[in-house]
N, C-alpha and C. Protein backbone atom coordinates (compact mmCIF):
# COMPACT_ATOMS: atom_id res chain seq x y z
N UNK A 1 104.76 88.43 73.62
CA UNK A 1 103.75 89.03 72.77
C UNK A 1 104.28 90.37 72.26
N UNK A 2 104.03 90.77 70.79
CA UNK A 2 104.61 91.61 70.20
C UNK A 2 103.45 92.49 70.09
N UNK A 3 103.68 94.28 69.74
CA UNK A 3 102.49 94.91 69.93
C UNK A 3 101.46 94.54 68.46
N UNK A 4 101.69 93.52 67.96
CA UNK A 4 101.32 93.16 66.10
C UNK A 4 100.67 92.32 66.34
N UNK A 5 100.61 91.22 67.38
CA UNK A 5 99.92 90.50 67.97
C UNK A 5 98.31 90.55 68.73
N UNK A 6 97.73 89.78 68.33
CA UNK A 6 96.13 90.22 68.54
C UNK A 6 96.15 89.58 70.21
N UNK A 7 95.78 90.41 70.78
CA UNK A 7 95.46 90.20 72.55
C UNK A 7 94.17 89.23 72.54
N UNK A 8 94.53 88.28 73.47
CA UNK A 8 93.66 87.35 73.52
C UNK A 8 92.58 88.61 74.83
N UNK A 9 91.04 88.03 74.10
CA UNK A 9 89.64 88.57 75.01
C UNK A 9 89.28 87.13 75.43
N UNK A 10 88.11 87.27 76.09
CA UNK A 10 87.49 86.40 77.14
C UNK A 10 87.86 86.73 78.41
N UNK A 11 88.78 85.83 78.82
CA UNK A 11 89.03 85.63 80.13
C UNK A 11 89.93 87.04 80.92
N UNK A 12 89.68 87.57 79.77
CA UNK A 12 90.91 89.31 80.06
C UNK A 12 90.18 90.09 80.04
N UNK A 13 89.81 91.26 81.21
CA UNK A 13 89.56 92.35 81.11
C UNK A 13 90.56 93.37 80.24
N UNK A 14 89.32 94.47 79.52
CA UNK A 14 90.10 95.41 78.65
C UNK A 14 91.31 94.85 77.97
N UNK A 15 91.27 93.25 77.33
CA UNK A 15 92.35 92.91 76.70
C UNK A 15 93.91 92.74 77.69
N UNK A 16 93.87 92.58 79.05
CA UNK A 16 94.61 92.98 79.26
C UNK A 16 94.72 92.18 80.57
N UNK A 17 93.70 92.08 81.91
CA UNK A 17 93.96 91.61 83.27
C UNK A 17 93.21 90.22 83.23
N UNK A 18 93.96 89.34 83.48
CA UNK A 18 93.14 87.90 83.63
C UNK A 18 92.35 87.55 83.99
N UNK A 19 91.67 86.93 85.09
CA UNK A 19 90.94 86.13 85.75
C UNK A 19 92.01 85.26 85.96
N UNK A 20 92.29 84.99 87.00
CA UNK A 20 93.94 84.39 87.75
C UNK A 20 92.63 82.96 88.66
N UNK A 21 92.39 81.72 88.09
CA UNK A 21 91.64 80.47 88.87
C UNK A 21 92.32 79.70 89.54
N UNK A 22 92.33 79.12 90.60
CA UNK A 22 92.94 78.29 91.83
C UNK A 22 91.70 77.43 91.99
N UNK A 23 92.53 76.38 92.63
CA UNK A 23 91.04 75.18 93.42
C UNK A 23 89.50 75.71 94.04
N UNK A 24 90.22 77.03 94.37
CA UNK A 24 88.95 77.46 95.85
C UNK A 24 88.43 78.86 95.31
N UNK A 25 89.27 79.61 94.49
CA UNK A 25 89.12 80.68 94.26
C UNK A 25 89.18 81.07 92.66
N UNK A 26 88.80 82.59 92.37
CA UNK A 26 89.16 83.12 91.35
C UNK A 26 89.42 84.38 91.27
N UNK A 27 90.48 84.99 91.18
CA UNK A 27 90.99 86.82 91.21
C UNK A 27 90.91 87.25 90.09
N UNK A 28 89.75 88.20 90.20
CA UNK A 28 89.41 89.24 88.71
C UNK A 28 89.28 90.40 89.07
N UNK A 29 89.70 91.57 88.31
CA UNK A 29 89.46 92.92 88.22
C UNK A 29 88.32 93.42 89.01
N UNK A 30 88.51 93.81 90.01
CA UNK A 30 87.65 95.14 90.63
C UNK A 30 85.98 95.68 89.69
N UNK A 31 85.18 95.71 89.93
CA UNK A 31 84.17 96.78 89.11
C UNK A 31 83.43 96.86 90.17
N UNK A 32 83.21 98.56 89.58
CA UNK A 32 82.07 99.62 90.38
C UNK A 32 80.97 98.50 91.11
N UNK A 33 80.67 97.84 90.91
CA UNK A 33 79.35 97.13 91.37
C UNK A 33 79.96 96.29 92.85
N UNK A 34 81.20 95.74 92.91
CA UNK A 34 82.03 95.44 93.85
C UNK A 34 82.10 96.11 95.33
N UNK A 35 82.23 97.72 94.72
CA UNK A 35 82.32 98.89 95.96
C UNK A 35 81.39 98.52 97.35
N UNK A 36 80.40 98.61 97.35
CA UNK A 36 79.94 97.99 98.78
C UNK A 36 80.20 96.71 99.35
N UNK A 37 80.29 95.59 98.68
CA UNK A 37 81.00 94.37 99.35
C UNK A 37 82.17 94.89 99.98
N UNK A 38 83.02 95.30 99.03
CA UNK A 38 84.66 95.60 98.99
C UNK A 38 84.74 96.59 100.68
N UNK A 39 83.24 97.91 100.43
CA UNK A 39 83.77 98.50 101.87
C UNK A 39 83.09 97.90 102.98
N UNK A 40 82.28 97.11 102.80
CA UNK A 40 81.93 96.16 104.58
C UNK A 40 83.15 95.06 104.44
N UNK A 41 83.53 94.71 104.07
CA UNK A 41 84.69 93.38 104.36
C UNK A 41 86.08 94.73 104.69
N UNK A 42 86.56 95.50 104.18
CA UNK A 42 87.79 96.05 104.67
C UNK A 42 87.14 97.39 105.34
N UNK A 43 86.01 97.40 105.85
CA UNK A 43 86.01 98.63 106.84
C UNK A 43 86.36 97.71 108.88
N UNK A 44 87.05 97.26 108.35
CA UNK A 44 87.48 96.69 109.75
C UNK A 44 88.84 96.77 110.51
N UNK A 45 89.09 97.87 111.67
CA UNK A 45 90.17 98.39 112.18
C UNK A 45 91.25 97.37 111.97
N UNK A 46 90.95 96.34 112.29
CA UNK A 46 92.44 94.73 112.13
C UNK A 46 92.98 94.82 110.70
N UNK A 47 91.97 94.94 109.60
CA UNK A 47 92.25 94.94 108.01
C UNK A 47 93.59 96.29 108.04
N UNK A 48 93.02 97.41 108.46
CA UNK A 48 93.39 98.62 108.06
C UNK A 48 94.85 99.25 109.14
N UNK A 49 94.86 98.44 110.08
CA UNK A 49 96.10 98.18 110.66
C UNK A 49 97.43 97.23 110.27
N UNK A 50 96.91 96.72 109.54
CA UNK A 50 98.15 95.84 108.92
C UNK A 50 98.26 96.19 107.18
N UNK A 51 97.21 97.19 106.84
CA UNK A 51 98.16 97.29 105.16
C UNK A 51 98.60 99.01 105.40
N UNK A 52 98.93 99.51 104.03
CA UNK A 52 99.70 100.50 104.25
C UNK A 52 98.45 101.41 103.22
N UNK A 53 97.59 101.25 102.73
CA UNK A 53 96.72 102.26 102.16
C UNK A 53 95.75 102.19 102.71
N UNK A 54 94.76 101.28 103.54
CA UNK A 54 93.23 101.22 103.72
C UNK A 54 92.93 101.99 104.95
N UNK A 55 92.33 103.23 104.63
CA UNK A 55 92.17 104.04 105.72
C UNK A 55 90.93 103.60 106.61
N UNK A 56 90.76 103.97 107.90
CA UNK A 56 89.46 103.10 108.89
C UNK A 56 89.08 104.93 109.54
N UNK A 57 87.75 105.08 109.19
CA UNK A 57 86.86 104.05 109.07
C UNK A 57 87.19 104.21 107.19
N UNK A 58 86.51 102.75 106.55
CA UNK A 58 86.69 102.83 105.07
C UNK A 58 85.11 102.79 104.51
N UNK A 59 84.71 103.88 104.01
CA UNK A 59 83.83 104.24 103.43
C UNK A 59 83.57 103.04 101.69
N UNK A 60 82.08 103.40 101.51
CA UNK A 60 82.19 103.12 100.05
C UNK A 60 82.40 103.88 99.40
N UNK A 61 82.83 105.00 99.54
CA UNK A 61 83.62 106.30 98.51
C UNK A 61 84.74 105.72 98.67
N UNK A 62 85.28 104.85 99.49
CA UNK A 62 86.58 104.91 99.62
C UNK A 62 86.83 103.64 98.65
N UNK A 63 86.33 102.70 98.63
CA UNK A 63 86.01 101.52 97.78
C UNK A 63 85.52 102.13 96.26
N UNK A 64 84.95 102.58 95.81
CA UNK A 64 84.96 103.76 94.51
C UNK A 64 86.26 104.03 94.31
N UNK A 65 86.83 104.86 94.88
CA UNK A 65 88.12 105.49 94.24
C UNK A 65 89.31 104.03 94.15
N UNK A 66 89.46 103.22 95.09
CA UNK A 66 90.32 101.71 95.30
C UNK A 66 90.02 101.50 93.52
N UNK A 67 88.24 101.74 93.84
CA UNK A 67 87.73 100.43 91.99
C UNK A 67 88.09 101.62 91.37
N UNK A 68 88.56 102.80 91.00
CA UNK A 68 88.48 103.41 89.83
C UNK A 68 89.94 103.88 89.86
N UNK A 69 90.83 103.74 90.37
CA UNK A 69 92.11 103.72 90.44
C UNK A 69 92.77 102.06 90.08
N UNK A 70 92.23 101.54 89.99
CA UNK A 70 92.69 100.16 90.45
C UNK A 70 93.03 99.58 88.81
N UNK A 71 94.54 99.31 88.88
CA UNK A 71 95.11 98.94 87.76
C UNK A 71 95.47 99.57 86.75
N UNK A 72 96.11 100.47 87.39
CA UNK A 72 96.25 102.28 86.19
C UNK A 72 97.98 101.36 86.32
N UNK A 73 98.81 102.46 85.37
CA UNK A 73 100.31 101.93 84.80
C UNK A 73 100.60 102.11 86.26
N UNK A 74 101.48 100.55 86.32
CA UNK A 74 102.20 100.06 87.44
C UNK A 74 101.90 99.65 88.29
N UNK A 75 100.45 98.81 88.07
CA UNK A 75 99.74 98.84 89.00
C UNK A 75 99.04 97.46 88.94
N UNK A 76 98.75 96.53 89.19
CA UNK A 76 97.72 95.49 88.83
C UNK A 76 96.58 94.81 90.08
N UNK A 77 95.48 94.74 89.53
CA UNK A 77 94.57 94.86 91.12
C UNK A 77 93.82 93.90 90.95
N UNK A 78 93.38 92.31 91.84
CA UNK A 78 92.62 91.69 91.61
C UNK A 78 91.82 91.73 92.98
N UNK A 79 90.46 91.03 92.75
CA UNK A 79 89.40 90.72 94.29
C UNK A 79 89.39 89.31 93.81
N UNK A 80 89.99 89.09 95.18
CA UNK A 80 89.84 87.38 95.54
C UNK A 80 88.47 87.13 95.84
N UNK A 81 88.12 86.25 94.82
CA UNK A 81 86.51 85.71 95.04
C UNK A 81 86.57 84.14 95.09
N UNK A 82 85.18 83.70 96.60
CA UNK A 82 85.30 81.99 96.13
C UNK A 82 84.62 81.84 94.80
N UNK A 83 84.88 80.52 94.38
CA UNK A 83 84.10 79.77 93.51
C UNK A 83 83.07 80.58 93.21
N UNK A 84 81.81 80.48 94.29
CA UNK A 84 80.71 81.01 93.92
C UNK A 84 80.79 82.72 93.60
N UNK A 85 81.79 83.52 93.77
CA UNK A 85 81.46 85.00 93.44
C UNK A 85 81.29 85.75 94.67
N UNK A 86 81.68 84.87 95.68
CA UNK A 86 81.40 85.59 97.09
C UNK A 86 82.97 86.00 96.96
N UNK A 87 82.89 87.74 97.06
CA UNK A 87 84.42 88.36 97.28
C UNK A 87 84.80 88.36 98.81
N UNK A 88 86.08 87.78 98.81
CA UNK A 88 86.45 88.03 100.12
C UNK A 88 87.74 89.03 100.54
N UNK A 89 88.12 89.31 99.30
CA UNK A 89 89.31 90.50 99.41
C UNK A 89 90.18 90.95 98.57
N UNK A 90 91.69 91.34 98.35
CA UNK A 90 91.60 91.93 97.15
C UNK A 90 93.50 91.57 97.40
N UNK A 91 94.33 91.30 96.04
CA UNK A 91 95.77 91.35 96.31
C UNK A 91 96.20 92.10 94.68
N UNK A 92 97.55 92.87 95.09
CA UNK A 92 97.56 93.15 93.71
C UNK A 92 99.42 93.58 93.60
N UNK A 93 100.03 93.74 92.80
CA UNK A 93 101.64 93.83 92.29
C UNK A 93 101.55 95.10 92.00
N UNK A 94 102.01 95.74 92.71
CA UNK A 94 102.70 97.36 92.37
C UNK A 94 103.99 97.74 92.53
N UNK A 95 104.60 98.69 91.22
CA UNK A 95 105.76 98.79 91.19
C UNK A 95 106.53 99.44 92.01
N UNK A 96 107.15 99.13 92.90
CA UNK A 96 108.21 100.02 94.06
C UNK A 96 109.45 99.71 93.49
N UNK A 97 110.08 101.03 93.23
CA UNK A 97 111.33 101.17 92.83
C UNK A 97 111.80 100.13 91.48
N UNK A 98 112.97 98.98 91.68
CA UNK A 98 113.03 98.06 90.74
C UNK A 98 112.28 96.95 90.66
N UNK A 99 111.87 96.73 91.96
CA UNK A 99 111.44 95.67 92.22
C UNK A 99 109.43 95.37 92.44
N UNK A 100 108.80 95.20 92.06
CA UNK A 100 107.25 94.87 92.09
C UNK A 100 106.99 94.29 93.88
N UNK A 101 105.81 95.06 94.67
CA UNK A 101 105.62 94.86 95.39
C UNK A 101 104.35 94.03 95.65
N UNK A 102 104.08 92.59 96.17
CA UNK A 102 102.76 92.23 96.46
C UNK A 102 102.08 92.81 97.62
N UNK A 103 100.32 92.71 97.39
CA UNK A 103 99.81 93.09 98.78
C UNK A 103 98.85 92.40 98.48
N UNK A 104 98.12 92.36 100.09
CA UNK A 104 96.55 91.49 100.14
C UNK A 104 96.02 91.83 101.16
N UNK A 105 94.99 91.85 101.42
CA UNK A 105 94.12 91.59 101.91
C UNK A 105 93.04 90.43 102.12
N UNK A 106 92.50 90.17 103.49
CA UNK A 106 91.24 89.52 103.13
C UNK A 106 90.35 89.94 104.53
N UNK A 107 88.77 89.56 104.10
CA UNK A 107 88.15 90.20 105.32
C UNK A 107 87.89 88.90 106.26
N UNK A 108 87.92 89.56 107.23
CA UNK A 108 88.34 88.75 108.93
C UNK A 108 87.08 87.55 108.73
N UNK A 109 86.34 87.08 107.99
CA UNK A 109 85.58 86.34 108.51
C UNK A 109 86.33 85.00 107.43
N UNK A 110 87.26 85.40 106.60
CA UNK A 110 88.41 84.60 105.89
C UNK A 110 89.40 84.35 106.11
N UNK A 111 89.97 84.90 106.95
CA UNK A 111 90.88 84.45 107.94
C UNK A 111 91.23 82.83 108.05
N UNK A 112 92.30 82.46 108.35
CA UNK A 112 92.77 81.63 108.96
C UNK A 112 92.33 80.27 108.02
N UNK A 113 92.25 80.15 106.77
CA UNK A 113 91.46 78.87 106.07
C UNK A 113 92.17 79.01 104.95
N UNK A 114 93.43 79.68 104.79
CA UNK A 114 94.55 79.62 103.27
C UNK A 114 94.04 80.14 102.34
N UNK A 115 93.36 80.93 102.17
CA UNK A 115 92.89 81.63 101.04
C UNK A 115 93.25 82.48 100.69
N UNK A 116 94.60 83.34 101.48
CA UNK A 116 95.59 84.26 101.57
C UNK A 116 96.76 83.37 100.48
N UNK A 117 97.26 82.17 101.08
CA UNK A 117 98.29 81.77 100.46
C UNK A 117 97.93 80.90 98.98
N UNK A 118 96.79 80.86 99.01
CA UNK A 118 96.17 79.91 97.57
C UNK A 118 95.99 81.47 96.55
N UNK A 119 96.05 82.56 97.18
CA UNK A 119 96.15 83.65 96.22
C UNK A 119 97.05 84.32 96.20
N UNK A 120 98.14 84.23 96.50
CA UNK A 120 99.08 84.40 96.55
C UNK A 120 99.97 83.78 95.69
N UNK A 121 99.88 82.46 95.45
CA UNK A 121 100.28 81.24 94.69
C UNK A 121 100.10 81.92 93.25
N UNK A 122 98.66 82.20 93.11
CA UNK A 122 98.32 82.61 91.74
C UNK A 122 99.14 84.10 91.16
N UNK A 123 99.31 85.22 92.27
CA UNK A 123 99.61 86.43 91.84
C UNK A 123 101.16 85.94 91.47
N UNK A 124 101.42 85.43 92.32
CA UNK A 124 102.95 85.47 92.11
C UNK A 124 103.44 84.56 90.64
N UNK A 125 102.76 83.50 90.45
CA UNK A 125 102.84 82.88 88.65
C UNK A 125 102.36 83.70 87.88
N UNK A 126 101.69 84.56 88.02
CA UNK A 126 101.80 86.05 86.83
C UNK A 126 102.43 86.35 87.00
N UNK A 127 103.26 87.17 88.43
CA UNK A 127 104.25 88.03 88.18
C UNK A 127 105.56 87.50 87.38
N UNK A 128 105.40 86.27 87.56
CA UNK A 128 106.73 85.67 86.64
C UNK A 128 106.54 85.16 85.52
N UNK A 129 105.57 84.86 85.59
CA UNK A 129 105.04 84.29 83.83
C UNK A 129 104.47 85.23 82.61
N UNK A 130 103.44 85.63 83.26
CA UNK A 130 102.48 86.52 82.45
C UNK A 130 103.72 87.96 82.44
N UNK A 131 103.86 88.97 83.37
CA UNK A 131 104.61 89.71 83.23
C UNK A 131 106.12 89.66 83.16
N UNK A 132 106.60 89.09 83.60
CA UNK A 132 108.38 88.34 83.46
C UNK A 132 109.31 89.15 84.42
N UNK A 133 108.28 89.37 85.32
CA UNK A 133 109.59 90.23 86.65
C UNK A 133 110.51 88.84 87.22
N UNK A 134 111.46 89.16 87.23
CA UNK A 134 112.48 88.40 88.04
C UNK A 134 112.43 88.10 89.70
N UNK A 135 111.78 88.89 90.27
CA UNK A 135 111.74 89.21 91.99
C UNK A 135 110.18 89.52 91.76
N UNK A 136 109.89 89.77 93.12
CA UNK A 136 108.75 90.18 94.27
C UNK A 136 109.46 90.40 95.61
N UNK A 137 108.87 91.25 96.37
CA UNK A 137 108.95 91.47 97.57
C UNK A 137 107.76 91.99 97.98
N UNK A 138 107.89 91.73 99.67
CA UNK A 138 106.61 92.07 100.03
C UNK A 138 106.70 92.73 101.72
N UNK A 139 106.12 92.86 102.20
CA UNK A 139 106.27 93.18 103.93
C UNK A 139 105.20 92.64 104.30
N UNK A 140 105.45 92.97 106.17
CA UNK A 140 104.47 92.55 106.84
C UNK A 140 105.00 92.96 107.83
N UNK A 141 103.58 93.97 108.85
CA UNK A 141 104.13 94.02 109.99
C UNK A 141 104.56 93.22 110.91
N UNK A 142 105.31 93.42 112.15
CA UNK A 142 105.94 92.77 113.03
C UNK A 142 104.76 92.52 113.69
N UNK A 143 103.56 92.90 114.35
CA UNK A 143 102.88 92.52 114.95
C UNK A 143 101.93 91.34 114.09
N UNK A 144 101.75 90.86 112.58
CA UNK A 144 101.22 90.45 112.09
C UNK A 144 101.67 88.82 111.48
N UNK A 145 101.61 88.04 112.45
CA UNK A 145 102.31 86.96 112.17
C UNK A 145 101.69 86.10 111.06
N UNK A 146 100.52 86.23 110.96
CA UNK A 146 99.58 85.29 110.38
C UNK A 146 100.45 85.56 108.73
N UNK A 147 100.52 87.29 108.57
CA UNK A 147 100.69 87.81 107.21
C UNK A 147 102.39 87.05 106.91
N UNK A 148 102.90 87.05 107.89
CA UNK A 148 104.66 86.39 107.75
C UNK A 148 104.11 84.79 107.55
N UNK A 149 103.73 84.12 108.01
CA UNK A 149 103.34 82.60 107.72
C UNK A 149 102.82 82.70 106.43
N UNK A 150 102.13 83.61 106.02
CA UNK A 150 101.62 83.81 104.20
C UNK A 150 102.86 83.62 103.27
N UNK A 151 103.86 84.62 103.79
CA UNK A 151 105.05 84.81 102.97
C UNK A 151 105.64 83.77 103.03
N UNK A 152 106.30 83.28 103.61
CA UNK A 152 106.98 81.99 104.13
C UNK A 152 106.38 80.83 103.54
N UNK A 153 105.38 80.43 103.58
CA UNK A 153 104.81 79.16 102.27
C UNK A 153 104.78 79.52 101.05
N UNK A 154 104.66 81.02 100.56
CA UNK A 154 104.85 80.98 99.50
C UNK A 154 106.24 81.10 98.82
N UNK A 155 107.45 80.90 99.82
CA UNK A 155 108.45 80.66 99.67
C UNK A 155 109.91 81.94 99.80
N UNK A 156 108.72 83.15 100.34
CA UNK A 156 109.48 84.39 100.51
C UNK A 156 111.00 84.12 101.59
N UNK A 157 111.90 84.85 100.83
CA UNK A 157 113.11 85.07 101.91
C UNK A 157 112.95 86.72 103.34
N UNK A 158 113.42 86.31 103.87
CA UNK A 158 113.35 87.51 104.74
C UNK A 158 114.34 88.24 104.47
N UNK A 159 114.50 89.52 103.97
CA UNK A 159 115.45 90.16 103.67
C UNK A 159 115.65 91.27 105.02
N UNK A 160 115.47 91.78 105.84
CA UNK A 160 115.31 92.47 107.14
C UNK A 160 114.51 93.65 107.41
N UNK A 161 113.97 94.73 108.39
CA UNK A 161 113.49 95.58 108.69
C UNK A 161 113.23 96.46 107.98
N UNK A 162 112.14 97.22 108.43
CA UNK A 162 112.40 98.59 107.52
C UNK A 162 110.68 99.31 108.32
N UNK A 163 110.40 100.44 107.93
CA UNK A 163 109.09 101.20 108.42
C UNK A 163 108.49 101.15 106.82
N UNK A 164 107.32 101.15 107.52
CA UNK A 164 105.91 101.42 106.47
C UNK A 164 104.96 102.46 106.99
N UNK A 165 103.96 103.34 106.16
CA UNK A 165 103.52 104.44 106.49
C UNK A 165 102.13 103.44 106.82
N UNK A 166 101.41 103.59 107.75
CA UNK A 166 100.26 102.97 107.89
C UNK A 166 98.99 104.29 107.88
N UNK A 167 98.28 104.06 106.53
CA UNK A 167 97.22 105.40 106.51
C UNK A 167 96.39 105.19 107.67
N UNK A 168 96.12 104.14 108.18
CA UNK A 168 94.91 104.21 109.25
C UNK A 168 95.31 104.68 110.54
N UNK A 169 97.20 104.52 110.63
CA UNK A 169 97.38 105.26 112.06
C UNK A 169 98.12 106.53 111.69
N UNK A 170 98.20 106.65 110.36
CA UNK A 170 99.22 108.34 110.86
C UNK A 170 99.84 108.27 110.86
N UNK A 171 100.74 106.58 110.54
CA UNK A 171 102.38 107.20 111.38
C UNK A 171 103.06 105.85 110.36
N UNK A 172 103.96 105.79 110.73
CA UNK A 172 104.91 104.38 110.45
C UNK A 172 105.19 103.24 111.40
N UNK A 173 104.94 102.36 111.26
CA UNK A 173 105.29 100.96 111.83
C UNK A 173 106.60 100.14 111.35
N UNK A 174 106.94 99.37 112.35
CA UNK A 174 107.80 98.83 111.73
C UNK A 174 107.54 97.13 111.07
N UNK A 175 107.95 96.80 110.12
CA UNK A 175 107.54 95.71 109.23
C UNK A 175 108.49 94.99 109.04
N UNK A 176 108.70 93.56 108.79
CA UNK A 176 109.69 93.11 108.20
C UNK A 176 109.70 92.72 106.47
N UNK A 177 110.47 92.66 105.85
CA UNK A 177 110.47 92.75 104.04
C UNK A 177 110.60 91.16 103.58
N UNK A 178 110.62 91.02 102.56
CA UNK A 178 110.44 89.55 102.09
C UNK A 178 110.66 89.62 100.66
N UNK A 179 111.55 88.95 99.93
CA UNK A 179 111.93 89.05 98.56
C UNK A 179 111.62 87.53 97.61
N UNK A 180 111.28 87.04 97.03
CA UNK A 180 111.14 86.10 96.22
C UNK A 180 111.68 86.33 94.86
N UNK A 181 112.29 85.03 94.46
CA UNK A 181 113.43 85.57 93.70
C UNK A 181 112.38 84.43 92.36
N UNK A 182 112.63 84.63 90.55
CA UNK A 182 112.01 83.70 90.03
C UNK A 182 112.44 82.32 90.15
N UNK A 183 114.12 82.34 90.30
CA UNK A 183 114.26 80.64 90.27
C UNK A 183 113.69 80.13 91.73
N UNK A 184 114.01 80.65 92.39
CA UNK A 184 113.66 79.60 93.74
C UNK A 184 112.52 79.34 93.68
N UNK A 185 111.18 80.27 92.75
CA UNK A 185 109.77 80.38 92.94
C UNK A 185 109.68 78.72 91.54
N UNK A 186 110.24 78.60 90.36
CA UNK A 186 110.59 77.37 89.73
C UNK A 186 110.56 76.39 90.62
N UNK A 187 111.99 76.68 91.46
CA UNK A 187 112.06 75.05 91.81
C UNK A 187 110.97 74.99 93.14
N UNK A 188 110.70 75.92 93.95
CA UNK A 188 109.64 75.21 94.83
C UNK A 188 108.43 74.64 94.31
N UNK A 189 107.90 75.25 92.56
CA UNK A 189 107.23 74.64 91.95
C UNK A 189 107.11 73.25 91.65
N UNK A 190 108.47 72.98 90.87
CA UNK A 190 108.82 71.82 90.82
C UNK A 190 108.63 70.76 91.77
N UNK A 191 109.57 71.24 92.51
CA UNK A 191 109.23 70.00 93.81
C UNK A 191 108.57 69.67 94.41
N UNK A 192 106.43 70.95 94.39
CA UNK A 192 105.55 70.57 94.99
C UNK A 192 105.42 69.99 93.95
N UNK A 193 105.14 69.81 92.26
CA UNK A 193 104.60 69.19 91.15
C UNK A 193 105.28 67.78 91.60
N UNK A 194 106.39 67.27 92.13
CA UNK A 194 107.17 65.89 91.83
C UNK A 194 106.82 65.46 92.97
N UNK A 195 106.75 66.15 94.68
CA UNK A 195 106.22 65.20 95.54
C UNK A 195 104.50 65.21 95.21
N UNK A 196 103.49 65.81 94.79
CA UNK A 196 102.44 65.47 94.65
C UNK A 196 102.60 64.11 93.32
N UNK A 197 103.17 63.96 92.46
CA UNK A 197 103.01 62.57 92.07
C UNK A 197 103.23 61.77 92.26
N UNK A 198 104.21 61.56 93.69
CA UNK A 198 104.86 60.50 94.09
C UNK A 198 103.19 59.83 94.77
């Protein structure tokens, strides 16, 4: 798309952020009206121990500034919602260094039912389609296995160690990194598209 080109509306906020739809779900832009769902689902010590911004306890001021920051340059922010509009958490691509970083969340009562990796699926075919980054990478702490089984179906490589600043403890943890490259993210496409028709 050239800047001469008329931006498709509807399904785009401000001309611009999608509505990203999956089987189970749909990831759309953050709004003010969101903020109290957004702070009872991530005011929970487990949430705020495994990402690297969500401070505990997490206020709805704190969910305000998330929605009014959320998707400024370099930045892209969706809330994973089911079907019906029930939000259950939030993932979004921010730029670290050369490479675009994913993150997610979801709140603990979503847990464990793939709704992590069915949105994940979706962020990552923007990041290569809609925006045209070549890579993703991502982390996850070492204590957080569930978040490494996320990466790993969605086809992440483990690239090795490193620390992350965790706002809710003060300090740095150590994490392991994860890179996804665009072709390999193609052909694992492919090959789920060719064994599902078999």
């Amino acid at each position: 798309m050239t800047l001469l080109e008329e931006i498709p509306t509807g399904r785009f906020r401000e001309g611009s952020i999608p509505v990203l739809e999956t089987k189970r779900l749909a990831l759309r832009p953050p709004r003010l009206a969101d903020a109290k769902t957004v702070a009872m689902l991530a005011n929970d010590r487990r949430i705020a121990e495994n990402t690297a911004r969500i401070p505990h306890p997490y206020k709805t001021s704190d969910a305000e500034s998330f929605i009014g920051g959320a998707s400024k340059a370099g930045e892209v922010v969706f809330l994973i919602t089911l079907r019906d509009k029930t939000v259950i958490g939030a993932c979004g691509i921010m730029l670290q260094e050369d490479t675009p970083e994913l993150g997610y969340w979801l709140g603990v009562p979503y847990w464990n039912q793939g709704y992590a990796t069915e949105a994940l699926h979706a962020v990552i075919d923007y990041a290569f389609t809609d925006l045209a980054h070549e890579a993703v990478q991502a982390g996850a702490r070492v204590t957080n296995p569930a978040s490494r089984r996320v990466l790993e179906k969605c086809g992440f490589q483990w690239t090795g160690a490193g620390l992350c600043r965790v706002r809710a403890l003060s300090s740095s943890v150590p994490i392991d990194r994860f890179r996804l490259d665009r072709g390999l993210w193609a052909s694992l496409k492919s090959w789920g598209a060719s064994k599902r028709a078999v």
